[in-house]
PDB file of N, CA and C in Angstrom:
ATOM      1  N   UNK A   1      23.749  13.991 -17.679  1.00  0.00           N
ATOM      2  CA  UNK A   1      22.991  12.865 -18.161  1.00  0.00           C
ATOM      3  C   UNK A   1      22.921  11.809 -17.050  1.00  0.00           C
ATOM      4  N   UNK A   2      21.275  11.554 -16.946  1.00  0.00           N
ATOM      5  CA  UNK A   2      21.561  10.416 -15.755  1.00  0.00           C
ATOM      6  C   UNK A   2      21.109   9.197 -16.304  1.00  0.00           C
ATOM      7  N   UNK A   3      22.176   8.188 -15.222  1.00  0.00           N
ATOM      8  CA  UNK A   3      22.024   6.871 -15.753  1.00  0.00           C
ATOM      9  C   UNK A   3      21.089   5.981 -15.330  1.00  0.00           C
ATOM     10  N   UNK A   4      19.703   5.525 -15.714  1.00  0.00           N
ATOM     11  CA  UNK A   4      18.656   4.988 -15.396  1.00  0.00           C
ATOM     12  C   UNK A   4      19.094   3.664 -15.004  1.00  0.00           C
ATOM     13  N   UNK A   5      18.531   2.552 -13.820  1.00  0.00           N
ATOM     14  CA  UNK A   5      18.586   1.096 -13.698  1.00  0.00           C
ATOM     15  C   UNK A   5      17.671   0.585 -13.759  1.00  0.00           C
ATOM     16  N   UNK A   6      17.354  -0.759 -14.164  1.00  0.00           N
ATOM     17  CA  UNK A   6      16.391  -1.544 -14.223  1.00  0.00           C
ATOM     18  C   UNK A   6      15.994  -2.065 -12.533  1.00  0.00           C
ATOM     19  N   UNK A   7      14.810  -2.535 -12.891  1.00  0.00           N
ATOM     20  CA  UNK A   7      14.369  -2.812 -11.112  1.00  0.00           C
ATOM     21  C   UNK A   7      15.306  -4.627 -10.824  1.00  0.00           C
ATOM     22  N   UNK A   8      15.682  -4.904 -11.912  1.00  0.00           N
ATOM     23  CA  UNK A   8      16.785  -5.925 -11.972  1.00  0.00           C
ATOM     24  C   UNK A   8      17.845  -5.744 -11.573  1.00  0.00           C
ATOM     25  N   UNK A   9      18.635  -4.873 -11.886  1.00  0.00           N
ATOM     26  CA  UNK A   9      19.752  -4.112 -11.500  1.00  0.00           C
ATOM     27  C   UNK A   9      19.976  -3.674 -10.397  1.00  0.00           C
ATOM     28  N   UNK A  10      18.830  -2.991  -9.894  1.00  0.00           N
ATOM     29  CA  UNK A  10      18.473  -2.141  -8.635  1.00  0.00           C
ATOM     30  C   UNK A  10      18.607  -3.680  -7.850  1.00  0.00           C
ATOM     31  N   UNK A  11      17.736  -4.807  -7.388  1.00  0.00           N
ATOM     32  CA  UNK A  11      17.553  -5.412  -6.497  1.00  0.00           C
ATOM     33  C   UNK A  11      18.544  -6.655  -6.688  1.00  0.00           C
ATOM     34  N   UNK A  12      19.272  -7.604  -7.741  1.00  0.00           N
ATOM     35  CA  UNK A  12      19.607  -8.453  -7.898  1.00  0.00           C
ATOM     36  C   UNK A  12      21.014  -8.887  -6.808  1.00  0.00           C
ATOM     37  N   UNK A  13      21.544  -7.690  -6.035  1.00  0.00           N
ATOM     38  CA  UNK A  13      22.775  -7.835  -5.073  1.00  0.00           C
ATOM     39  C   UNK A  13      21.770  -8.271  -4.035  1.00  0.00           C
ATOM     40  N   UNK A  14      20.436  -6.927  -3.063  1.00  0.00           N
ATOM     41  CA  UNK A  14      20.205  -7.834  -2.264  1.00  0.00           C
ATOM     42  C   UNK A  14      19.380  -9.142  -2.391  1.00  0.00           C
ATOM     43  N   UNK A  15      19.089  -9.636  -3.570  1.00  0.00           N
ATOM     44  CA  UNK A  15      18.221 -10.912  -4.219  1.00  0.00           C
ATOM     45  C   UNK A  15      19.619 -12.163  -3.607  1.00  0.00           C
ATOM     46  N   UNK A  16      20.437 -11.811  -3.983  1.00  0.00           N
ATOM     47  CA  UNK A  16      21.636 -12.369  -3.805  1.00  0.00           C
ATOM     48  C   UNK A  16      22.067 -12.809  -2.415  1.00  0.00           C
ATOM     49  N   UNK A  17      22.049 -11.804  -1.607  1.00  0.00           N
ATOM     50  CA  UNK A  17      22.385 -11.838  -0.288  1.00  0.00           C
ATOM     51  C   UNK A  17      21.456 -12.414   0.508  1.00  0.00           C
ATOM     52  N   UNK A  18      20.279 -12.075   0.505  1.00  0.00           N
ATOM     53  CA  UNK A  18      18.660 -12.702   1.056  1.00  0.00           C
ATOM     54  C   UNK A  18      19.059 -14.633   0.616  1.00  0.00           C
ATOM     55  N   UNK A  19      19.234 -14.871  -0.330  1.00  0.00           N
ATOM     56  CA  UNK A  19      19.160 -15.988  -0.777  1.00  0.00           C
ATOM     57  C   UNK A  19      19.591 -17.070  -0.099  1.00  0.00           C
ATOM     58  N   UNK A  20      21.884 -16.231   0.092  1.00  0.00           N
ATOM     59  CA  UNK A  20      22.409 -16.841   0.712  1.00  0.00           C
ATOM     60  C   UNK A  20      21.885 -17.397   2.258  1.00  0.00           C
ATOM     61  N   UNK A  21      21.625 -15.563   2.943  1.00  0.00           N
ATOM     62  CA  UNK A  21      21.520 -15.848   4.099  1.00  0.00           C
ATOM     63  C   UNK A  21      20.530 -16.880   4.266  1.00  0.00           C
ATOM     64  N   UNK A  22      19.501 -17.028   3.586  1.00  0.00           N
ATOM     65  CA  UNK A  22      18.749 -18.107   3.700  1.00  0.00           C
ATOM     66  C   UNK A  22      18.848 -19.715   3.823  1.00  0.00           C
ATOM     67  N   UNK A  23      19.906 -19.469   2.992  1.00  0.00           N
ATOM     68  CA  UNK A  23      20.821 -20.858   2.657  1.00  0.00           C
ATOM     69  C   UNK A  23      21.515 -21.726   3.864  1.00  0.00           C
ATOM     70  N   UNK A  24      22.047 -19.947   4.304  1.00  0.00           N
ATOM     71  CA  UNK A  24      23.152 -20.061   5.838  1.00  0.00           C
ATOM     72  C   UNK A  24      21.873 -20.532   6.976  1.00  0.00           C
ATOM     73  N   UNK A  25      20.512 -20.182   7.210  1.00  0.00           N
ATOM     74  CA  UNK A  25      19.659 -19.998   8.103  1.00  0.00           C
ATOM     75  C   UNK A  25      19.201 -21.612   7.799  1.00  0.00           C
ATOM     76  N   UNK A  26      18.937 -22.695   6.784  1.00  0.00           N
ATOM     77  CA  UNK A  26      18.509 -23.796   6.384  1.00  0.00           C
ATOM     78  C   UNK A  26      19.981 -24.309   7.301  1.00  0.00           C
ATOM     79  N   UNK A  27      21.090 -24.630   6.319  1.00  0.00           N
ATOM     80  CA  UNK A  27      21.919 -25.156   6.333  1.00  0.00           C
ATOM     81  C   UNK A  27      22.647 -25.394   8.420  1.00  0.00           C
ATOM     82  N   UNK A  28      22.610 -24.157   8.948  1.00  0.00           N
ATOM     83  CA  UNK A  28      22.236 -23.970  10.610  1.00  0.00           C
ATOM     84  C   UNK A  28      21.439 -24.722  11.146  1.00  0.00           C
ATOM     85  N   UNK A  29      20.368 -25.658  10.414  1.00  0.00           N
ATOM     86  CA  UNK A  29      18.981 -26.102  11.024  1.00  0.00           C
ATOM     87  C   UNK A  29      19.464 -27.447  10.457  1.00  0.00           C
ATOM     88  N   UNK A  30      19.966 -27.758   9.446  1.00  0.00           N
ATOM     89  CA  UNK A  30      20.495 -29.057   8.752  1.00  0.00           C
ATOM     90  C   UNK A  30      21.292 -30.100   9.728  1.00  0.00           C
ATOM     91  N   UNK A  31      22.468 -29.772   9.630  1.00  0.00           N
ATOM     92  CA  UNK A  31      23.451 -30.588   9.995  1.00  0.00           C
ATOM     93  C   UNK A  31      24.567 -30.053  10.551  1.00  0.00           C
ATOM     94  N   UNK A  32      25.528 -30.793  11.108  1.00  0.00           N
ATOM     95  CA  UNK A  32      26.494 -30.444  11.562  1.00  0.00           C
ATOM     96  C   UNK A  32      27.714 -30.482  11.062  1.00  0.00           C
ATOM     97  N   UNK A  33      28.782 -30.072  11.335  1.00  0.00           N
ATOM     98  CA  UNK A  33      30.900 -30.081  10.708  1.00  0.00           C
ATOM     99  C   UNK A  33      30.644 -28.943  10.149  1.00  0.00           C
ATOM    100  N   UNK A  34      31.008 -29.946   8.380  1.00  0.00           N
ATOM    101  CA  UNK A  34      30.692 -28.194   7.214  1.00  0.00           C
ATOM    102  C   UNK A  34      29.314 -27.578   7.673  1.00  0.00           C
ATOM    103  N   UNK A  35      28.401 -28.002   7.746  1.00  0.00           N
ATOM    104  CA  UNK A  35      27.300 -27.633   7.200  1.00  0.00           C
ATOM    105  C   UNK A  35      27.138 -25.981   8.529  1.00  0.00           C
ATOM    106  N   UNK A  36      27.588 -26.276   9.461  1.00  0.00           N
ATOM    107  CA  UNK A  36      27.868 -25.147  10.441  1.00  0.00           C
ATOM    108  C   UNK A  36      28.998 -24.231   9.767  1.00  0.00           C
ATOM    109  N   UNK A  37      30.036 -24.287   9.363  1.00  0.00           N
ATOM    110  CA  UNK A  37      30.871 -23.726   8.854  1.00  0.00           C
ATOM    111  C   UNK A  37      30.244 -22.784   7.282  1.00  0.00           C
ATOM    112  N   UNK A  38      29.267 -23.638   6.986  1.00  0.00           N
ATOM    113  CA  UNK A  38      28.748 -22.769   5.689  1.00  0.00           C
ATOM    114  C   UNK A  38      27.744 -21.814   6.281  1.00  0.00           C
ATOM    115  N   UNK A  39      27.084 -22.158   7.621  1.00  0.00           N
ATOM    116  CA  UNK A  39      26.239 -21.148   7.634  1.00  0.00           C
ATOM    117  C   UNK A  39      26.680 -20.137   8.617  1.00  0.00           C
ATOM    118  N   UNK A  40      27.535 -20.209   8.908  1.00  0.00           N
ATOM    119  CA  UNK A  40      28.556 -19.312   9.841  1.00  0.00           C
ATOM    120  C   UNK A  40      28.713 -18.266   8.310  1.00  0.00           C
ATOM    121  N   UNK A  41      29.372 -18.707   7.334  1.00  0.00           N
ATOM    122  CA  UNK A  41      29.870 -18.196   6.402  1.00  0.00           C
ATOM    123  C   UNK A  41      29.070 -17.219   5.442  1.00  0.00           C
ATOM    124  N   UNK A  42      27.573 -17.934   5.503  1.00  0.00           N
ATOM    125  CA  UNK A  42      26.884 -17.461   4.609  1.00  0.00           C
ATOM    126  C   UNK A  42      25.655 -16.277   5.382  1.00  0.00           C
ATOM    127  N   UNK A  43      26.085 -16.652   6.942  1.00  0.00           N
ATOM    128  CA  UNK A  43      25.029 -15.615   7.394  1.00  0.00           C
ATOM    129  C   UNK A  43      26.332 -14.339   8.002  1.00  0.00           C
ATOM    130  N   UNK A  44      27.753 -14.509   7.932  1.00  0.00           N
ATOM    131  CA  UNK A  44      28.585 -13.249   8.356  1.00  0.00           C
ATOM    132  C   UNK A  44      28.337 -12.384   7.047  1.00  0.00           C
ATOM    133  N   UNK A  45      28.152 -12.593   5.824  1.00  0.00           N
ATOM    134  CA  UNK A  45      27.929 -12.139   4.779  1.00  0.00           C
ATOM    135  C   UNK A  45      27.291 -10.628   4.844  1.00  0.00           C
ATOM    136  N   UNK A  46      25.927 -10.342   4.972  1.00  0.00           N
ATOM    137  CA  UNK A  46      25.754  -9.134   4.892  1.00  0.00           C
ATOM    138  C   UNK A  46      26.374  -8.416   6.083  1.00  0.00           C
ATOM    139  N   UNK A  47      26.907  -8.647   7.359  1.00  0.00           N
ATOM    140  CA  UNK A  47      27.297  -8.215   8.633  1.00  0.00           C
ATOM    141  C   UNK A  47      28.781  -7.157   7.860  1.00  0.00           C
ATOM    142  N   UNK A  48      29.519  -8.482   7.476  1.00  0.00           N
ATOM    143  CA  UNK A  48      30.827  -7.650   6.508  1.00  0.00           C
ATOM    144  C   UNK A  48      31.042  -6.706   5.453  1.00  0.00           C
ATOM    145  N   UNK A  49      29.330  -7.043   4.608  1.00  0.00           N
ATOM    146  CA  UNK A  49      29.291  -5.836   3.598  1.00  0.00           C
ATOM    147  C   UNK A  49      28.760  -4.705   3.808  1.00  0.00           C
ATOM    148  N   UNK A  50      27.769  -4.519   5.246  1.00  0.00           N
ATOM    149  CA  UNK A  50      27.723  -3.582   5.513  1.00  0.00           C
ATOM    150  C   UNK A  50      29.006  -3.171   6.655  1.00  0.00           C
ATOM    151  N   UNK A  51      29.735  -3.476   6.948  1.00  0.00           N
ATOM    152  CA  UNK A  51      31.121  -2.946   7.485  1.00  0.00           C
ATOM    153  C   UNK A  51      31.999  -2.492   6.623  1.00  0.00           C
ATOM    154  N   UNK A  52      31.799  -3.178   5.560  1.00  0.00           N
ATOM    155  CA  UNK A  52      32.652  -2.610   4.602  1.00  0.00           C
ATOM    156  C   UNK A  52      32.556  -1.058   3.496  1.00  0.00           C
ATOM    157  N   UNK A  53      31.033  -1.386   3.420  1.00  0.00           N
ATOM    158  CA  UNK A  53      30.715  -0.042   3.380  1.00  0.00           C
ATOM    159  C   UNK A  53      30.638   0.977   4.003  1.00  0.00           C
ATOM    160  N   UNK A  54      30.225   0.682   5.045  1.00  0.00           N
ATOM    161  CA  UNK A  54      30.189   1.769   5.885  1.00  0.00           C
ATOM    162  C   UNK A  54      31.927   2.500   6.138  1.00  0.00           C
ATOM    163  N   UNK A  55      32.612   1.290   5.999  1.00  0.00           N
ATOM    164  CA  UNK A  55      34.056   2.507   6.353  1.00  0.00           C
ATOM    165  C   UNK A  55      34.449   2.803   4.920  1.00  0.00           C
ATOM    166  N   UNK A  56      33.607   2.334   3.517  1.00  0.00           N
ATOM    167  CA  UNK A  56      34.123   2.568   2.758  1.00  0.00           C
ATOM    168  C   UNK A  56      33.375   3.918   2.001  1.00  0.00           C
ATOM    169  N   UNK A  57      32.520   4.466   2.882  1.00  0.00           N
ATOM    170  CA  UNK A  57      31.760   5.594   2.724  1.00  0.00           C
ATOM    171  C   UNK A  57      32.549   6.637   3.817  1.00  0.00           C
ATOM    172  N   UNK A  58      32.958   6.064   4.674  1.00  0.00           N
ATOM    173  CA  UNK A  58      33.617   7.316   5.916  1.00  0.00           C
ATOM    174  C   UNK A  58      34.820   7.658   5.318  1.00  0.00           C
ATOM    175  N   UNK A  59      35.624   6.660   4.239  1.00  0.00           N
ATOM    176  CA  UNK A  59      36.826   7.362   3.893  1.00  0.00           C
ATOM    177  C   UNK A  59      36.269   8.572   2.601  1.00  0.00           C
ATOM    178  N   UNK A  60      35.168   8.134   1.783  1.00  0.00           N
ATOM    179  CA  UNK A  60      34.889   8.811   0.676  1.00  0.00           C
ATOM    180  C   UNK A  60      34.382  10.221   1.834  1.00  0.00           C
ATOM    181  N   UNK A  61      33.888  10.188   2.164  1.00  0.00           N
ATOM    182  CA  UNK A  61      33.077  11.224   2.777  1.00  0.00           C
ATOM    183  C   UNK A  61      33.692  11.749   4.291  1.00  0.00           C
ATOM    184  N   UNK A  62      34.711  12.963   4.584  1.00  0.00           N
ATOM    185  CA  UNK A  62      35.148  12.945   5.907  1.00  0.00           C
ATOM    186  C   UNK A  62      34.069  13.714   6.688  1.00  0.00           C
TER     187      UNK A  62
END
């Protein structure tokens, strides 16, 4: 039995991530102290989740 997703389901992580990085890409153009520190933060974001997957697919899969 397979389990069907909505096109909600399907896209709402990278809806999520796009958003931030966007946030991080404004906030870079904004100001300076925090406001560098958030977009440091918010644009390492997808860099780490695809690192994280990726070794978290090399252990599932040798």
């Amino acid at each position: 039995m397979s389990h069907h997703r909505t096109l909600r389901q399907i896209f709402a992580v990278p809806a999520i991530i796009g958003v931030l990085s966007g946030i991080g890409l404004v906030s870079a153009l904004v100001g300076d102290g925090w406001w560098d520190i958030a977009s440091w933060l918010m644009l390492m974001l997808p860099v780490v989740l695809y690192l994280f997957y990726v070794e978290l697919r090399s252990r599932i899969r040798p």
